[in-house]
N, C-alpha and C. Protein backbone atom coordinates (compact mmCIF):
# COMPACT_ATOMS: atom_id res chain seq x y z
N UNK A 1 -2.54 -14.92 -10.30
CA UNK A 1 -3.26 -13.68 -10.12
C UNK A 1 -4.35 -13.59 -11.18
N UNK A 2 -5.70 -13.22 -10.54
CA UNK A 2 -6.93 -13.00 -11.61
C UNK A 2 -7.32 -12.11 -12.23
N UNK A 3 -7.42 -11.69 -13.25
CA UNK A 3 -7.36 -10.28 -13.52
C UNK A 3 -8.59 -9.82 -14.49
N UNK A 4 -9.63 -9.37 -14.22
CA UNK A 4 -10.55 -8.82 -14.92
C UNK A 4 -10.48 -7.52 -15.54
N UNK A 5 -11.26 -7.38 -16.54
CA UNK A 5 -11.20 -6.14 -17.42
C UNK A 5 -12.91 -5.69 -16.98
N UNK A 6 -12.85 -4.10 -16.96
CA UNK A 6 -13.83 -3.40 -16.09
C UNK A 6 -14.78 -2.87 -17.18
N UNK A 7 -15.92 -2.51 -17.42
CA UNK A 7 -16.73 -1.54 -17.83
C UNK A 7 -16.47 -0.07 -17.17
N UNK A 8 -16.83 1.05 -17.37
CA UNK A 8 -17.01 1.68 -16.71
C UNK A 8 -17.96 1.84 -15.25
N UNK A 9 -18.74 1.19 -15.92
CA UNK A 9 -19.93 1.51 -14.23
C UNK A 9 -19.08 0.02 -13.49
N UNK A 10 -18.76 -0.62 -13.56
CA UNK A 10 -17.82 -1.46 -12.88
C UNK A 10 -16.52 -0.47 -12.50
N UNK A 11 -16.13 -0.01 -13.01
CA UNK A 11 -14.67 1.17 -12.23
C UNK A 11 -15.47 1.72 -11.33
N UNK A 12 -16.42 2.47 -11.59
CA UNK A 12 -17.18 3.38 -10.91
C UNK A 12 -17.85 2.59 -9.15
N UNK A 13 -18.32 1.61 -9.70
CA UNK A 13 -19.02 1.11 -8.25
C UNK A 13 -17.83 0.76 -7.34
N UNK A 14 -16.83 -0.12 -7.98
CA UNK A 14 -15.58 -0.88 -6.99
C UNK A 14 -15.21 0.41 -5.81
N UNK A 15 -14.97 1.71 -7.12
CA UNK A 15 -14.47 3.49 -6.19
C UNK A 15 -15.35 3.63 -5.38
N UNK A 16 -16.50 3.75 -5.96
CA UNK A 16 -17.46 4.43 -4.89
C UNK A 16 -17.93 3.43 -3.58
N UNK A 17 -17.14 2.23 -3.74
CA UNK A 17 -17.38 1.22 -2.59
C UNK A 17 -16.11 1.77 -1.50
N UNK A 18 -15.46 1.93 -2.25
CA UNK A 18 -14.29 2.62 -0.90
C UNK A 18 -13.82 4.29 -0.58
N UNK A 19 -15.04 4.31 -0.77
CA UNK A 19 -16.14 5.91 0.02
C UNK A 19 -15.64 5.58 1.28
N UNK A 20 -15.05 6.46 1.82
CA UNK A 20 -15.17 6.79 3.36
C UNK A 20 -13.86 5.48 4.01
N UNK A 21 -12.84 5.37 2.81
CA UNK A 21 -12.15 4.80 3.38
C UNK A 21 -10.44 5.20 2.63
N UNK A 22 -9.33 4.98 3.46
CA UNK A 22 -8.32 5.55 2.74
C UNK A 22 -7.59 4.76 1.37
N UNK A 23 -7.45 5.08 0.52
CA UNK A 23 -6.49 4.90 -0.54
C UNK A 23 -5.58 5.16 -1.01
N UNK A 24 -4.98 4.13 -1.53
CA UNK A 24 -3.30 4.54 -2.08
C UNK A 24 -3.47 4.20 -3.36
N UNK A 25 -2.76 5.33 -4.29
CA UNK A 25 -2.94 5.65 -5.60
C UNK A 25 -1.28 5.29 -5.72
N UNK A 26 -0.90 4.56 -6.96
CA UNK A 26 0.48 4.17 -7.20
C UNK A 26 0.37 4.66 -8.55
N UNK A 27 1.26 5.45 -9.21
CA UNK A 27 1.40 6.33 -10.38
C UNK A 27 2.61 6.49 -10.95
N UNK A 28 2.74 5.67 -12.10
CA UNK A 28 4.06 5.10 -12.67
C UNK A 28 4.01 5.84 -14.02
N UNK A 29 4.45 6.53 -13.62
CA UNK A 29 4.77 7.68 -15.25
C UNK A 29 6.14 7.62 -16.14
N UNK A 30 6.76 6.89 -17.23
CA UNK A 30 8.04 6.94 -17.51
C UNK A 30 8.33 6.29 -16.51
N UNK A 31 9.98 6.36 -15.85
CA UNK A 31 10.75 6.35 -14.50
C UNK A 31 10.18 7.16 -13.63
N UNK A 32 8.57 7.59 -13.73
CA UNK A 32 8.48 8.15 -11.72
C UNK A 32 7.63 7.37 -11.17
N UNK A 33 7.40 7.39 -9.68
CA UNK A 33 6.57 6.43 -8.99
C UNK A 33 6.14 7.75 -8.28
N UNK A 34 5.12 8.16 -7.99
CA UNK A 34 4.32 9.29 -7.21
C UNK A 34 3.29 8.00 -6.37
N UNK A 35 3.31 8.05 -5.03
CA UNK A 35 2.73 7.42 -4.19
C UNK A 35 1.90 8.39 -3.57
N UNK A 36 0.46 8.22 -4.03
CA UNK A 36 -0.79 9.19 -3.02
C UNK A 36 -1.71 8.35 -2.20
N UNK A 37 -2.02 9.06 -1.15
CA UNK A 37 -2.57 8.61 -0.01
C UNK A 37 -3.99 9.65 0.04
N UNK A 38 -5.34 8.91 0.10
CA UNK A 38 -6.25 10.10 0.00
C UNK A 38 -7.74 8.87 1.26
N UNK A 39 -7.97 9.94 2.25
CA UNK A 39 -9.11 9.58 2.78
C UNK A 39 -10.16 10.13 1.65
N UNK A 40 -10.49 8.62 1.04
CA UNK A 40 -12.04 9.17 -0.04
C UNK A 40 -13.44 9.46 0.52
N UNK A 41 -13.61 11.06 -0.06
CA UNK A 41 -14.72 11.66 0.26
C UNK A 41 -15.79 11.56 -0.67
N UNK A 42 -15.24 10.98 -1.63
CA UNK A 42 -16.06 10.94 -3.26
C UNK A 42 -15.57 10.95 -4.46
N UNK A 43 -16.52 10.05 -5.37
CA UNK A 43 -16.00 9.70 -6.71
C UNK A 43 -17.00 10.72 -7.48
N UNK A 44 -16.34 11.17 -8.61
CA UNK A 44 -16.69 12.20 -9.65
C UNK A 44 -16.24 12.03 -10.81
N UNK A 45 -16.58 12.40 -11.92
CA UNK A 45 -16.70 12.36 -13.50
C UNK A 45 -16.30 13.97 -14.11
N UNK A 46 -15.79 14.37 -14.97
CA UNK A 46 -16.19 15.49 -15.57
C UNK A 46 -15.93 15.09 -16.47
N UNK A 47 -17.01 15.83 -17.38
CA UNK A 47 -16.85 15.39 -19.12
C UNK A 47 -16.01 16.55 -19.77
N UNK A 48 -15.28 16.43 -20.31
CA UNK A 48 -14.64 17.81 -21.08
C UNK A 48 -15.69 18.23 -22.37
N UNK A 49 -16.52 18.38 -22.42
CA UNK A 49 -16.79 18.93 -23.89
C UNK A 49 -16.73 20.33 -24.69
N UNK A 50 -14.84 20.38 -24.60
CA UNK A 50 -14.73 21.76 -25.49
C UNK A 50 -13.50 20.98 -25.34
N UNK A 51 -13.18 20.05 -26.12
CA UNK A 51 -11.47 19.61 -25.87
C UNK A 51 -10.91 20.78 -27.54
N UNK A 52 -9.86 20.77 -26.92
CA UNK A 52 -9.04 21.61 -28.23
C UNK A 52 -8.06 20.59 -28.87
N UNK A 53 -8.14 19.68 -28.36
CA UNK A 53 -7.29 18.91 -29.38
C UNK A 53 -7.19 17.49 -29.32
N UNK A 54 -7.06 16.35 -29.88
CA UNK A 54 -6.66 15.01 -29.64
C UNK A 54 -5.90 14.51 -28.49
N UNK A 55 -5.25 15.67 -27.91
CA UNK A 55 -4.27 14.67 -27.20
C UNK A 55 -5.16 15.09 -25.36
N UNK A 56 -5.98 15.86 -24.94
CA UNK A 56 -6.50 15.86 -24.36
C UNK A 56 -7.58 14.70 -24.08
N UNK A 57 -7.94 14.51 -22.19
CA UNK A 57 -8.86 13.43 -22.86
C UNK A 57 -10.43 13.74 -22.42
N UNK A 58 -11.41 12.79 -22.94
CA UNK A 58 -12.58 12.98 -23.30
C UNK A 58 -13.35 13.24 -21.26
N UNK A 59 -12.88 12.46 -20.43
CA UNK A 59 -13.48 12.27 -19.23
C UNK A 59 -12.01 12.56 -18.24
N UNK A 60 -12.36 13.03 -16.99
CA UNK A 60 -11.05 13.52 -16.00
C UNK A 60 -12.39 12.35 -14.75
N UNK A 61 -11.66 11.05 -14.29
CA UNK A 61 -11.68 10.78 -13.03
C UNK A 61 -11.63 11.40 -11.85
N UNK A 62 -12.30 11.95 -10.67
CA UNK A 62 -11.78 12.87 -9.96
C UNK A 62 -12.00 12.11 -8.47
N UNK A 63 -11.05 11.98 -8.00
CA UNK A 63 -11.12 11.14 -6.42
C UNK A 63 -10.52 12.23 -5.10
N UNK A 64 -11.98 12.26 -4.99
CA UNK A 64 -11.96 13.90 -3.49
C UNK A 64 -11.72 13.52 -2.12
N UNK A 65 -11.08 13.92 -1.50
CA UNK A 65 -10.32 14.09 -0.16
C UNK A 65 -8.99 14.50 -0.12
N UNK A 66 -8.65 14.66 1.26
CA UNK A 66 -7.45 15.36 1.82
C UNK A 66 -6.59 13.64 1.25
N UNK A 67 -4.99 14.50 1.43
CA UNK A 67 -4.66 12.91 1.08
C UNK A 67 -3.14 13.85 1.44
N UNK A 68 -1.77 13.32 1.20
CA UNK A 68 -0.49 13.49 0.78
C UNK A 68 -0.08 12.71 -0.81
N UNK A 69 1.05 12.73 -1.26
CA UNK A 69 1.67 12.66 -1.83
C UNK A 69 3.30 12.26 -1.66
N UNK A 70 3.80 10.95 -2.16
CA UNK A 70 5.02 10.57 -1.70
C UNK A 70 5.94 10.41 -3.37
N UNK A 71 6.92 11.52 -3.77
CA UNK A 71 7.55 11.37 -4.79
C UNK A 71 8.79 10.37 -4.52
N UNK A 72 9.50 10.08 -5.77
CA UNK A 72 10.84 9.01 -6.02
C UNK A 72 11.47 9.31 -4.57
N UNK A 73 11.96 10.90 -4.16
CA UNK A 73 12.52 11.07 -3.72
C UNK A 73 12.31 10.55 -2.10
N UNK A 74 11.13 10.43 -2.32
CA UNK A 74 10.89 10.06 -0.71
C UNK A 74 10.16 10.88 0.28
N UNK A 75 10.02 12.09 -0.20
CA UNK A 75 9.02 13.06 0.19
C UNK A 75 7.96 12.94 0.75
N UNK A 76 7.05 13.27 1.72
CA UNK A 76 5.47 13.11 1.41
C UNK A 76 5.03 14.44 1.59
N UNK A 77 4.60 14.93 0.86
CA UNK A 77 3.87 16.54 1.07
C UNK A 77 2.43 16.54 1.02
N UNK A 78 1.59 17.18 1.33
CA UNK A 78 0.19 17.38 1.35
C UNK A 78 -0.29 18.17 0.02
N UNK A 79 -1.38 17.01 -0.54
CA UNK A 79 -1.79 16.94 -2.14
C UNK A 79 -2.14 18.62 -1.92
N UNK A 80 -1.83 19.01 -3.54
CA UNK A 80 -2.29 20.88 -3.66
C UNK A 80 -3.47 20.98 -3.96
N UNK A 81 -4.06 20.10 -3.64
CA UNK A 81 -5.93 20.21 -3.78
C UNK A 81 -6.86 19.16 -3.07
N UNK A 82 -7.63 19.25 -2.75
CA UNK A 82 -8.70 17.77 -2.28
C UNK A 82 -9.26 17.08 -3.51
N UNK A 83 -8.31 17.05 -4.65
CA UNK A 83 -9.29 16.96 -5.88
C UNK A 83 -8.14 15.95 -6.57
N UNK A 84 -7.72 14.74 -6.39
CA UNK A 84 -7.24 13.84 -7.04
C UNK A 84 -7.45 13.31 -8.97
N UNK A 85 -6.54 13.64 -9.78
CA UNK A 85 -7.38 13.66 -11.41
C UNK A 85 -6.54 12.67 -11.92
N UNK A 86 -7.52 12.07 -12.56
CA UNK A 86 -7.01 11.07 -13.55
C UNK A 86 -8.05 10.94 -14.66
N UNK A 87 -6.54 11.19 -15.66
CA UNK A 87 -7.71 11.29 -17.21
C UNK A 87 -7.76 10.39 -17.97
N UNK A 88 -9.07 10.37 -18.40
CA UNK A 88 -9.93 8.72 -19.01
C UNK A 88 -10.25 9.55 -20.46
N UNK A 89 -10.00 8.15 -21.52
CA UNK A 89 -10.14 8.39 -22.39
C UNK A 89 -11.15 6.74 -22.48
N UNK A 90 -11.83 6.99 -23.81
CA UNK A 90 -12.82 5.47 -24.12
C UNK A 90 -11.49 4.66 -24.33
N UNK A 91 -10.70 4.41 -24.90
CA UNK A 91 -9.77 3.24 -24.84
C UNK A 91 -8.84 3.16 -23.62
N UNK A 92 -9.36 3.83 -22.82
CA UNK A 92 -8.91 3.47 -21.20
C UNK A 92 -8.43 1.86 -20.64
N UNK A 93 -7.92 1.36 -20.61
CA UNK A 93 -8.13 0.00 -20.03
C UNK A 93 -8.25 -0.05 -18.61
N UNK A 94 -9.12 -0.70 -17.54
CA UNK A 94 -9.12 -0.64 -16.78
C UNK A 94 -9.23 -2.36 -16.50
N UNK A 95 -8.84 -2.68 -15.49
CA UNK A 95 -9.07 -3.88 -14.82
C UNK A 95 -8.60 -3.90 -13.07
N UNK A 96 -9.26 -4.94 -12.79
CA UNK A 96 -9.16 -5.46 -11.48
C UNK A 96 -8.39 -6.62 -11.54
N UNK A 97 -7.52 -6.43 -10.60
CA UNK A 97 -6.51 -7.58 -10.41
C UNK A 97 -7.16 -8.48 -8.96
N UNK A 98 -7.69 -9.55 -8.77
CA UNK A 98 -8.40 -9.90 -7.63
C UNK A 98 -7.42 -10.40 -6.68
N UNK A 99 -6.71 -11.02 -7.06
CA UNK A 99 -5.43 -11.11 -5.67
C UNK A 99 -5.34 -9.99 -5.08
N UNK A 100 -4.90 -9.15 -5.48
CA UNK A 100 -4.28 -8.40 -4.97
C UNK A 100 -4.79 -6.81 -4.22
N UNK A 101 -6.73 -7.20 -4.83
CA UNK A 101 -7.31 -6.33 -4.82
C UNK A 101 -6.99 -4.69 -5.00
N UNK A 102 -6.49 -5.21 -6.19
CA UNK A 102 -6.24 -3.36 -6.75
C UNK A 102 -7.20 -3.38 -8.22
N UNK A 103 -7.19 -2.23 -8.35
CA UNK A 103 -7.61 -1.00 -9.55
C UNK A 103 -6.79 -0.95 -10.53
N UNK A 104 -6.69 -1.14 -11.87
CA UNK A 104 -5.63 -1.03 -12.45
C UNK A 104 -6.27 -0.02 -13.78
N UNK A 105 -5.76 1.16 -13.88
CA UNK A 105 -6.11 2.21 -15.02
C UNK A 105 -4.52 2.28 -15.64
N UNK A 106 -5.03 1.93 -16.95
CA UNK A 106 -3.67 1.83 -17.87
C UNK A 106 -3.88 3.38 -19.09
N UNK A 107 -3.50 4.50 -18.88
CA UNK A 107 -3.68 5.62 -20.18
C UNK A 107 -2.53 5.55 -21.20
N UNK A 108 -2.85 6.64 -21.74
CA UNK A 108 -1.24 6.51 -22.76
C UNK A 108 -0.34 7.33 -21.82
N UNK A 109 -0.21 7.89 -21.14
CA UNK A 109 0.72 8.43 -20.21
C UNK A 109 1.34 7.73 -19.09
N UNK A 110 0.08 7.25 -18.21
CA UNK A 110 0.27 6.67 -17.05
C UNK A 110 -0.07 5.46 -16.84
N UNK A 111 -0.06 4.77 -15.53
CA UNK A 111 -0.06 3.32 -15.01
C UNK A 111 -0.55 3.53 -13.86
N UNK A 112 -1.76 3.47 -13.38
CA UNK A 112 -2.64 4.06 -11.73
C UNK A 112 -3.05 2.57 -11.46
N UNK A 113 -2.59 2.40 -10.13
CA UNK A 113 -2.60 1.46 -8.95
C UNK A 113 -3.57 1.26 -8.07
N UNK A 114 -4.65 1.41 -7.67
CA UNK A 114 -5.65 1.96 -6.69
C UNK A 114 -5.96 0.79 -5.58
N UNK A 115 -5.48 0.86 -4.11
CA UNK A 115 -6.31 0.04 -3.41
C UNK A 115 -6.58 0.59 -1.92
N UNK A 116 -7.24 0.31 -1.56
CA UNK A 116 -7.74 0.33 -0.13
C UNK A 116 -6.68 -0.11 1.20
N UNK A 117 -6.00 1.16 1.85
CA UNK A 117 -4.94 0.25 2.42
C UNK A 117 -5.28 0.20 3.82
């Protein structure tokens, strides 16, 4: 398996290439696996600039469309917003795994999966 490490405008173009197509977000927090499903309507940025503290982060990823949500349990419920977030900090690691063609965002919290299914 090949695995590249991303710039940002490299995260950014790979997303905005799978505009108008569905994705599955794999989200490994501790012991949970949250499986999201989102027809992408659009890639977005917000900058936080009024953070109150360190542990907040500097940029929120935002991946827009309708989508569901599939918890441990097995669930799938319909996401509580069209507004998918994932928060980026500059020591973000991101890479592309080319086998397997996924997205790989590593934070201090989480482990995000991203591919085109």
């Amino acid at each position: 398996m090949s695995k590249h490490f991303l710039s940002m405008q490299e995260l950014d173009d790979r997303l905005k290439a799978l505009k108008g197509s569905e994705i599955e977000v794999q989200k490994k927090e501790q012991q949970d696996l949250d499986i999201v499903h989102i027809a992408l309507d659009d890639v977005r940025y917000d900058k936080d600039f009024h953070k109150f503290d360190e542990y907040e982060a500097e940029y929120t990823l935002e991946l827009h469309g309708v989508g569901t949500i599939e918890t441990d349990v097995g669930n799938a419920v319909p996401l509580p917003s069209p507004v998918y977030e994932i928060a980026l900090d500059v020591d973000t690691m991101r890479e592309y795994e080319e086998d397997d063609h996924e997205l790989i965002i590593s934070t201090e919290r989480a482990v995000y999966k991203i591919k085109k299914v």
